[in-house]
Protein backbone atom coordinates (compact mmCIF):
# COMPACT_ATOMS: atom_id res chain seq x y z
CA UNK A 1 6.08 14.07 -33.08
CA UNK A 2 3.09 12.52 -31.50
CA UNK A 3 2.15 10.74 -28.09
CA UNK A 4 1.71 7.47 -28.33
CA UNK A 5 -1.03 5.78 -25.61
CA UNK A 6 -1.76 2.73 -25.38
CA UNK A 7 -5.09 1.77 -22.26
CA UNK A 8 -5.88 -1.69 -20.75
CA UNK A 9 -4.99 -3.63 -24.57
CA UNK A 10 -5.71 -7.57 -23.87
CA UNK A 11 -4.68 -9.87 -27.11
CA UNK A 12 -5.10 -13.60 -26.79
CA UNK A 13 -4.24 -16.38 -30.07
CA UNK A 14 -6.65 -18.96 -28.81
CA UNK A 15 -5.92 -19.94 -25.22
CA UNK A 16 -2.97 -18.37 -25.14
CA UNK A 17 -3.66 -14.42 -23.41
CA UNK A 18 -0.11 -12.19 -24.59
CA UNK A 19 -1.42 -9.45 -23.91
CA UNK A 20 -3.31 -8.89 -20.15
CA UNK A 21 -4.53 -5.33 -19.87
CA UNK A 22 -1.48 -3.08 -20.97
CA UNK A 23 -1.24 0.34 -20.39
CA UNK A 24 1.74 2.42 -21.69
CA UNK A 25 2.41 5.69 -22.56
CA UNK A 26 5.12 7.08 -24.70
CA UNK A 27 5.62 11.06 -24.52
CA UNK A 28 5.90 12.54 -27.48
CA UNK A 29 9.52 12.80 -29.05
CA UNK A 30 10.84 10.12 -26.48
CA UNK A 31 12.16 7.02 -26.51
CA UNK A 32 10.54 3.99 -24.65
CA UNK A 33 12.18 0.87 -24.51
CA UNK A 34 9.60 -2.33 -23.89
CA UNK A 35 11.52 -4.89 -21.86
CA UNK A 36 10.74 -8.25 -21.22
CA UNK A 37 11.79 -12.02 -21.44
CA UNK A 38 10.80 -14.52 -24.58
CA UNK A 39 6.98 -14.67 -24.24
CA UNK A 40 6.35 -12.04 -22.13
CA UNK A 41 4.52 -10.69 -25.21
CA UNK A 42 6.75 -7.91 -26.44
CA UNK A 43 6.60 -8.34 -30.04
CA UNK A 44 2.90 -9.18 -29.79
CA UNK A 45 2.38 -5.50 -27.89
CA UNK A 46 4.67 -4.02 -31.30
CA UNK A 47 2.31 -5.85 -33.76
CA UNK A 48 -0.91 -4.25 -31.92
CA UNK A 49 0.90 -0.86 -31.91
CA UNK A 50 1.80 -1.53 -36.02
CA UNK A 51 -1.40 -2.75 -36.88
CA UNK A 52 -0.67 -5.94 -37.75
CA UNK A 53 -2.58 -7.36 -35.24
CA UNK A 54 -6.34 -6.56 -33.87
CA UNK A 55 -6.74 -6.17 -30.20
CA UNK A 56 -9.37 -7.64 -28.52
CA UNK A 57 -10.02 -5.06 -25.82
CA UNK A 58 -8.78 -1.38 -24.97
CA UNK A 59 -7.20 1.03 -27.20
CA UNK A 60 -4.78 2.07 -29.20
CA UNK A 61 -4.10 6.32 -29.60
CA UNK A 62 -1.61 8.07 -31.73
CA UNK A 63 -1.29 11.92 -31.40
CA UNK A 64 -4.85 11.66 -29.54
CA UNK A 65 -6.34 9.98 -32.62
CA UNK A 66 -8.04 6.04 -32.09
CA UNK A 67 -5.90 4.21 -34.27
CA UNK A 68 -6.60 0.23 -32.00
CA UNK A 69 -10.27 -0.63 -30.72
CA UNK A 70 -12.27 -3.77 -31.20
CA UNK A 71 -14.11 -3.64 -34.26
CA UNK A 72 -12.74 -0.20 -35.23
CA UNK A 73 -9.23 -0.68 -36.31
CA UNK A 74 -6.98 1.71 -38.67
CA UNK A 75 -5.17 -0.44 -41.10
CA UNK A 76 -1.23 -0.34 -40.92
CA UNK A 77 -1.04 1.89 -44.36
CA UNK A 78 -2.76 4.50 -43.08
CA UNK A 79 -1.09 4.59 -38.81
CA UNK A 80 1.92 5.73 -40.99
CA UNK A 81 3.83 4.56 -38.13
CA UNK A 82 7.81 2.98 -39.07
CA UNK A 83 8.76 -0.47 -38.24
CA UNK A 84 12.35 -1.14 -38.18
CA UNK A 85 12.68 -5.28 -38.08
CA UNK A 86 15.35 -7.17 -36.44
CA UNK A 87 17.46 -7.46 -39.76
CA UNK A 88 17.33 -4.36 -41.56
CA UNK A 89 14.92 -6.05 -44.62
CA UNK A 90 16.89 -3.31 -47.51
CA UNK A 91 15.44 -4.58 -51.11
CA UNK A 92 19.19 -6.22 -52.08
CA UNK A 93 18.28 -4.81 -55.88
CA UNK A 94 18.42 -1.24 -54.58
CA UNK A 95 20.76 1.07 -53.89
CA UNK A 96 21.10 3.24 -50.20
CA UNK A 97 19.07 5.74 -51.80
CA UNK A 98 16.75 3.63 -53.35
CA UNK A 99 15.63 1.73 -50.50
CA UNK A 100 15.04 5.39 -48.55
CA UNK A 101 12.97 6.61 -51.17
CA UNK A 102 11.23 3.57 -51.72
CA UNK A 103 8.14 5.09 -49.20
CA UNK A 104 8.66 8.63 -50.29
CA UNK A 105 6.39 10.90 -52.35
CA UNK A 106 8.46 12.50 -55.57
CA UNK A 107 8.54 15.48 -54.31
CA UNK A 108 9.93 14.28 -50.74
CA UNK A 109 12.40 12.16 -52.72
CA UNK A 110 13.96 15.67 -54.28
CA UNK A 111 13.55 17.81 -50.56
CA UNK A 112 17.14 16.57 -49.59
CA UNK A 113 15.58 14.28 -46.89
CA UNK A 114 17.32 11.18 -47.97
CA UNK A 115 20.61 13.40 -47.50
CA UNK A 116 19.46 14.38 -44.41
CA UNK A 117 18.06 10.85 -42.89
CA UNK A 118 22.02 9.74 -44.17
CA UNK A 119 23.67 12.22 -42.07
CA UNK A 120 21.46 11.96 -38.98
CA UNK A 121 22.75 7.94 -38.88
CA UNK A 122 26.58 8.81 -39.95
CA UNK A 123 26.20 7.95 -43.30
CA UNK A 124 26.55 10.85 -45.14
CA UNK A 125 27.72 9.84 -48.54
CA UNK A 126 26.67 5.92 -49.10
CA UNK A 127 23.56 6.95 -51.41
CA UNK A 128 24.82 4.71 -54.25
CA UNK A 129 26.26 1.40 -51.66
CA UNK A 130 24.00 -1.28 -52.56
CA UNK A 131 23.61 -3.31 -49.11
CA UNK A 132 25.63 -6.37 -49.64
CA UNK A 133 28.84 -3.80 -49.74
CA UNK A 134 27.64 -2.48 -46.02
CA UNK A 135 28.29 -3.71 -43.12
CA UNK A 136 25.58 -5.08 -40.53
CA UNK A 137 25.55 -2.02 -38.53
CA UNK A 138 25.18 0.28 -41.43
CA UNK A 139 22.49 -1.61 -43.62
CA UNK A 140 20.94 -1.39 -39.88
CA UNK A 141 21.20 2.70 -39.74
CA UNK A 142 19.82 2.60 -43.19
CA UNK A 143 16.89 0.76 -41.96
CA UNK A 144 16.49 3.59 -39.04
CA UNK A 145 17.23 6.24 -42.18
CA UNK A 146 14.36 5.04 -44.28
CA UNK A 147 12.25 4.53 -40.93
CA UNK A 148 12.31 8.34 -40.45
CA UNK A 149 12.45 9.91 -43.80
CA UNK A 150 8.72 10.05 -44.38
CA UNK A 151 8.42 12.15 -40.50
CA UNK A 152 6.38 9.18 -39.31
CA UNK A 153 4.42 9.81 -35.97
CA UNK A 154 6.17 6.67 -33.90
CA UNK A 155 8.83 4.58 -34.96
CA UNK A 156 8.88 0.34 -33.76
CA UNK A 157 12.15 -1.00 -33.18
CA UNK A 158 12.25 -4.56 -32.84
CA UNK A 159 15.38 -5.53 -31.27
CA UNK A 160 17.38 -3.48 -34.26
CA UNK A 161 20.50 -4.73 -32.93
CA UNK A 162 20.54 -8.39 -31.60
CA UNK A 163 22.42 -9.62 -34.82
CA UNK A 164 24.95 -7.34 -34.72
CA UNK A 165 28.66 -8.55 -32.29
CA UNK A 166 28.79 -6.97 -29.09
CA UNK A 167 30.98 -4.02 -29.82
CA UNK A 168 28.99 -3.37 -33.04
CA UNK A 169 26.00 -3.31 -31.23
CA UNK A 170 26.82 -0.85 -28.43
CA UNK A 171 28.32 1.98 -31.29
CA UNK A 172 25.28 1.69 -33.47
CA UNK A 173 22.56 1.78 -30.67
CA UNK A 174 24.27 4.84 -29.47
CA UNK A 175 23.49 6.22 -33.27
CA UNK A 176 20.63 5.16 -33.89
CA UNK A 177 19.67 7.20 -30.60
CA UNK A 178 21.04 10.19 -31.68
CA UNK A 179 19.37 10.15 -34.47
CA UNK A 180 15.89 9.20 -33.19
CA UNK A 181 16.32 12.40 -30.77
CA UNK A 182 17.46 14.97 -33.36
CA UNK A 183 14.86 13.99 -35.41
CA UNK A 184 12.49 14.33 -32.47
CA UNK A 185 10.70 11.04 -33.22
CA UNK A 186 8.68 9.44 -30.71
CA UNK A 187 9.70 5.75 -30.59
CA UNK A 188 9.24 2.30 -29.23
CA UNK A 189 12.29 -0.54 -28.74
CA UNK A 190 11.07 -4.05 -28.01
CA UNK A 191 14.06 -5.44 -26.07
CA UNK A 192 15.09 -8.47 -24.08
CA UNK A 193 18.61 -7.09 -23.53
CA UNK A 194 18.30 -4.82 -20.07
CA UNK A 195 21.86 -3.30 -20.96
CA UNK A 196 20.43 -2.06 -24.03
CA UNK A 197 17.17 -0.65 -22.67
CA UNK A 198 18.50 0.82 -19.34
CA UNK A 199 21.77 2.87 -21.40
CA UNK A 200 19.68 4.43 -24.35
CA UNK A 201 15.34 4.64 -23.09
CA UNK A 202 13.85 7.83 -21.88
CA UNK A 203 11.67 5.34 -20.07
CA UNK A 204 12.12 1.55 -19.42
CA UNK A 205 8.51 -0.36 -19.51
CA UNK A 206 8.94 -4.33 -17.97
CA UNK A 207 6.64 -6.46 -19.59
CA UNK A 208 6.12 -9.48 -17.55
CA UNK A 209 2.94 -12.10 -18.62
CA UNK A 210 1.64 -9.54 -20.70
CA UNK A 211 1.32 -7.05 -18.15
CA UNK A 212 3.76 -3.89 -17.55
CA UNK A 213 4.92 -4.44 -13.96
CA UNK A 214 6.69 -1.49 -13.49
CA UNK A 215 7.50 1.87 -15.79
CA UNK A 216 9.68 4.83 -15.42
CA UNK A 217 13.11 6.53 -15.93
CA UNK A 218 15.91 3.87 -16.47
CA UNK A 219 17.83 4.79 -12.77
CA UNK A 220 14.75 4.54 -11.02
CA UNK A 221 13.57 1.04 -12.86
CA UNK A 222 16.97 -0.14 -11.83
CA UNK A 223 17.35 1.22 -8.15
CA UNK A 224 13.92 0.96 -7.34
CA UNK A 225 12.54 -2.28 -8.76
CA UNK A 226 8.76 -2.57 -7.92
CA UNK A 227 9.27 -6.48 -7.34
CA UNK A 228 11.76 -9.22 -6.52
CA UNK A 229 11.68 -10.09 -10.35
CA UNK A 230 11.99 -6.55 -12.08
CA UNK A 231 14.94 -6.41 -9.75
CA UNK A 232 16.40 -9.73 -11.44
CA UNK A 233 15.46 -8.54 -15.14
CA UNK A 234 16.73 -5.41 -14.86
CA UNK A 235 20.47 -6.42 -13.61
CA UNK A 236 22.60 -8.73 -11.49
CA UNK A 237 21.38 -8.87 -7.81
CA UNK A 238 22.64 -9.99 -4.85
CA UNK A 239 19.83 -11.25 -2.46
CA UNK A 240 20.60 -11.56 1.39
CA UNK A 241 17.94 -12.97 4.11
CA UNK A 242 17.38 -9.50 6.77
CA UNK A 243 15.73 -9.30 10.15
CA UNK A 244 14.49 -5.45 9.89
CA UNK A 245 14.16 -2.79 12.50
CA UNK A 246 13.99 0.50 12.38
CA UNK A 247 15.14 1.21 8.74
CA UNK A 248 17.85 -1.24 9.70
CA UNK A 249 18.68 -4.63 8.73
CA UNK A 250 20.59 -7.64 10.16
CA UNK A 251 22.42 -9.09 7.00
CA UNK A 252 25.30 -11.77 7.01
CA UNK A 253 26.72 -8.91 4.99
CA UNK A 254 26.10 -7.18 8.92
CA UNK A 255 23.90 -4.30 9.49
CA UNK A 256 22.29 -2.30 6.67
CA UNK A 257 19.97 1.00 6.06
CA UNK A 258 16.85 -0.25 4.18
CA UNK A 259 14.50 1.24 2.31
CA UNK A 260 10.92 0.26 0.87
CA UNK A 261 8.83 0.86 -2.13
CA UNK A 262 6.37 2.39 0.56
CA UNK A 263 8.74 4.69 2.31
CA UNK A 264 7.91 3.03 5.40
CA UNK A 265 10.29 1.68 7.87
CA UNK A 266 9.97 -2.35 7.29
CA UNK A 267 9.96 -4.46 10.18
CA UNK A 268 8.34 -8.14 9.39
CA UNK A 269 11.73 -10.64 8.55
CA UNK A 270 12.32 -10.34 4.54
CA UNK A 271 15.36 -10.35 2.20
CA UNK A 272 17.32 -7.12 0.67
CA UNK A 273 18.16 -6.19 -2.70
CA UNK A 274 21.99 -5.12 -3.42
CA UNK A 275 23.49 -4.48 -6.38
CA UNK A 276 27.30 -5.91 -7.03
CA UNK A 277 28.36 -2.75 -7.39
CA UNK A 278 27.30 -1.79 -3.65
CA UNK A 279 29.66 -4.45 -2.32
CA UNK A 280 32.73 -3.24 -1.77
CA UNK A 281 36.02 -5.24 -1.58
CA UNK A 282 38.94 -4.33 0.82
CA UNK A 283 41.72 -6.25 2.11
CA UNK A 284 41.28 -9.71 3.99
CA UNK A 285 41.05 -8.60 8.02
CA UNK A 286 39.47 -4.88 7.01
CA UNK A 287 38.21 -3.70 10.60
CA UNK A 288 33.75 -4.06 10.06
CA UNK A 289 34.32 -5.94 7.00
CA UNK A 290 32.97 -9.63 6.37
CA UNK A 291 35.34 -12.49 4.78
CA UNK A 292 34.57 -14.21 1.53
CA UNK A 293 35.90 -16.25 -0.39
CA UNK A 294 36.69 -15.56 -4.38
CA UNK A 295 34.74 -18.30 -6.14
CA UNK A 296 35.14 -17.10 -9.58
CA UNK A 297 36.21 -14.42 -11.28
CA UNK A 298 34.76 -12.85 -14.42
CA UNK A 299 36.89 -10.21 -16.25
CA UNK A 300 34.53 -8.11 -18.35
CA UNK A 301 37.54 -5.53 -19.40
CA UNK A 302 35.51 -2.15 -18.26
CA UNK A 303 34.95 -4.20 -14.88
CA UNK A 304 35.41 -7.18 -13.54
CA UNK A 305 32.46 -9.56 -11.42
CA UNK A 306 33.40 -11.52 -8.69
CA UNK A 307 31.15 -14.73 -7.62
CA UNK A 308 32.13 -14.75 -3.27
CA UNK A 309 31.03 -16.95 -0.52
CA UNK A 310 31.18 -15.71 3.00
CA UNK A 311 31.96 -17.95 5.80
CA UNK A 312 28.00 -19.05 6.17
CA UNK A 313 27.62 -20.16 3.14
CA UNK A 314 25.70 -16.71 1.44
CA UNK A 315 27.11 -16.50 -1.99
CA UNK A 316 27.29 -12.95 -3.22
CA UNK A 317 28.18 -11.03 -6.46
CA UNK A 318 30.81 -7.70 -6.45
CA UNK A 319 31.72 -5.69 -9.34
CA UNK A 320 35.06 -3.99 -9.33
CA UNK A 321 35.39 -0.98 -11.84
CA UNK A 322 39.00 0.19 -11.36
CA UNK A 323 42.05 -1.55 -11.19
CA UNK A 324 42.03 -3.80 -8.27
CA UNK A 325 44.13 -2.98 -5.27
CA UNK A 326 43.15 -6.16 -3.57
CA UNK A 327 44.37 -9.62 -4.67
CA UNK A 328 40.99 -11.62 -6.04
CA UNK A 329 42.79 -15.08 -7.00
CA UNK A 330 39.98 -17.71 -7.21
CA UNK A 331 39.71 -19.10 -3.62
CA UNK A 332 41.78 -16.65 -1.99
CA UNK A 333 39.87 -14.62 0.54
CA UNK A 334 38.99 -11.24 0.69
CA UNK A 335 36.71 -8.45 2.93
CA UNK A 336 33.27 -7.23 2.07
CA UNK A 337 31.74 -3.92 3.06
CA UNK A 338 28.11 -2.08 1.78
CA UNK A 339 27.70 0.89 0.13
CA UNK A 340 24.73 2.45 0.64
CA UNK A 341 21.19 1.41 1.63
CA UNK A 342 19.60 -1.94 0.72
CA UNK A 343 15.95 -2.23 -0.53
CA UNK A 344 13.20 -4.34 1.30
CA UNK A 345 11.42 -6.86 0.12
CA UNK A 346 9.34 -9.65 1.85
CA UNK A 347 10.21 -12.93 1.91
CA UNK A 348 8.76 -15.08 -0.95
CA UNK A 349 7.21 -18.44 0.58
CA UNK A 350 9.34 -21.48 -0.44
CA UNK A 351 11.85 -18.89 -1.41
CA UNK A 352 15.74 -20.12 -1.03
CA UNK A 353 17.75 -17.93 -3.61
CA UNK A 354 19.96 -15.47 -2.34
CA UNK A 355 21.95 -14.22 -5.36
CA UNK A 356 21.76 -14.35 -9.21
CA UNK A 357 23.65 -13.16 -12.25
């Protein structure tokens, strides 16, 4: 196990700048998932990390030792840091066991590591599968197995599990966690999926421009984005235009408690930040609740997301997680109440969106 820090790293390919002063810190024996939109320089941040690309300014530290620096760089051989690629990259010739002991020492080879790497991703007993008779998932845990059989100080994950079908993807994430944490390795996931990063990071880092915008557990990320737009990358929002007073705010969803980034009672005109699932739905004609109307309906099976429109025009996003009581037919109406407070945000000049998915 080893921390992994890396201090004010800039990378630019020509005129293009990736990377704009990043600073991240992975504890040691964590998991820290790097999340970010196409471009916003994710895999470029992995390659610095790897070593497969220089940086042009700040450093790079692993375990307190200067692996990244301009003009003094440690080639990738000798950072002994794991890279597991999007598709697990097994050598089709080799067996399960052969590709895990592919970067092992004889001795290692003989320890009963490759057993135990197997067992840590569930696949105790496929030492003799080549890959084309595993599944996705599984030639992906052997990718994590051979990834941690040499102890390496940090192990990359670049989006491991965007190939894989939806259900797939969720079961072998969860795996390839557990096994990352009983083997106490410190990691890194490069991710653009927020569902991903939010259900199986330690910490969730938003890379936005090449800059980390915001960093921290994945509740508080999510509950207490630092900006309008971690709020949006992080999770479906529901935006409403608020005159604040007091810790209060005037909403067409009615009054509100607020809250800031600042702790400080806003009181300038802004917009709030709900969540769907802090929109409650009750019965048409509720007593304090607004009416909508049920614009569309999106049945997820664990919940379902409703796209409303209240009587002004504010479109707004609920998520229903049991069984609904209430009748949601698309446009049939329905009440709204809040659940808890709202979080304040000024209003963006030019700004006109109220809601997103």
């Amino acid at each position: 196990m080893a921390e992994l820090r890396v201090t004010a790293v800039h990378k630019s390919f020509g005129s293009v700048r990736a990377l704009r002063g990043v600073d991240l810190t992975v504890r040691s024996g964590t998991l820290t998932a790097v999340l970010g939109p196409s471009g916003s320089g994710k895999t470029t941040l992995l390659r610095c990390i790897a070593g497969f690309e220089t940086v042009d300014a700040g450093e790079i530290r692993l375990d307190g030792h200067r692996i990244a620096a301009p003009g003094r760089t440690v080639p990738p051989e000798r950072r002994r840091i794991a890279v597991v690629p999007q598709e697990g990259a097994l050598f089709p010739h080799l067996p399960v066991r052969g590709n895990i002991a592919y970067g092992l020492d004889r001795r290692t080879r003989w320890t009963g590591r490759i057993e135990s790497v197997l067992a840590l991703v569930g696949l105790a007993g496929f030492e003799h599968r080549m890959p084309h008779h595993l599944s996705g998932g599984q030639q992906q845990r052997v990718a994590v197995a051979r990834a941690l059989a040499p102890h390496p100080p940090a192990v990359l994950l670049d989006e491991p599990f965007s190939a894989l079908d939806a259900a797939l993807r969720a079961e072998v994430r969860q795996d390839v966690r557990s096994a990352l944490r009983s083997d106490g390795a410190t990691a890194v996931l490069v991710t653009h999926d927020q569902a991903e990063a939010l259900s199986i990071a330690d910490e969730v880092a938003v890379l936005h421009d090449g800059r980390i915008v915001q960093s921290g557990p994945p509740d508080l990320v999510y509950h207490s984005p630092a900006t309008p737009w971690v709020a949006d990358i992080v999770g479906e929002t529901v935006w409403l235009p608020a005159e604040m007073t007091g810790g209060r705010a005037r909403t067409p969803l009615g009054p509100v408690p607020v809250v800031t980034s600042d702790g400080r009672p806003p009181s300038a005109p802004g917009r709030v930040l709900l969540r769907p699932e802090q929109i409650e739905v009750v019965p048409a004609g509720t007593p304090a609740a607004n009416t909508a109307t049920v614009v569309r309906r999106d049945f997820q099976g664990h919940d379902t997301l409703l796209a409303l429109r209240l009587t002004d025009g504010t479109p707004v996003l609920a998520r229903i997680f049991a069984p609904a009581s209430v009748p949601h037919a698309i446009g049939g109406e329905v009440g709204l109440r809040v659940r808890g407070a709202a979080r304040a945000f000024p209003t963006p000049s030019g700004a006109t969106d109220v809601s997103r998915r």
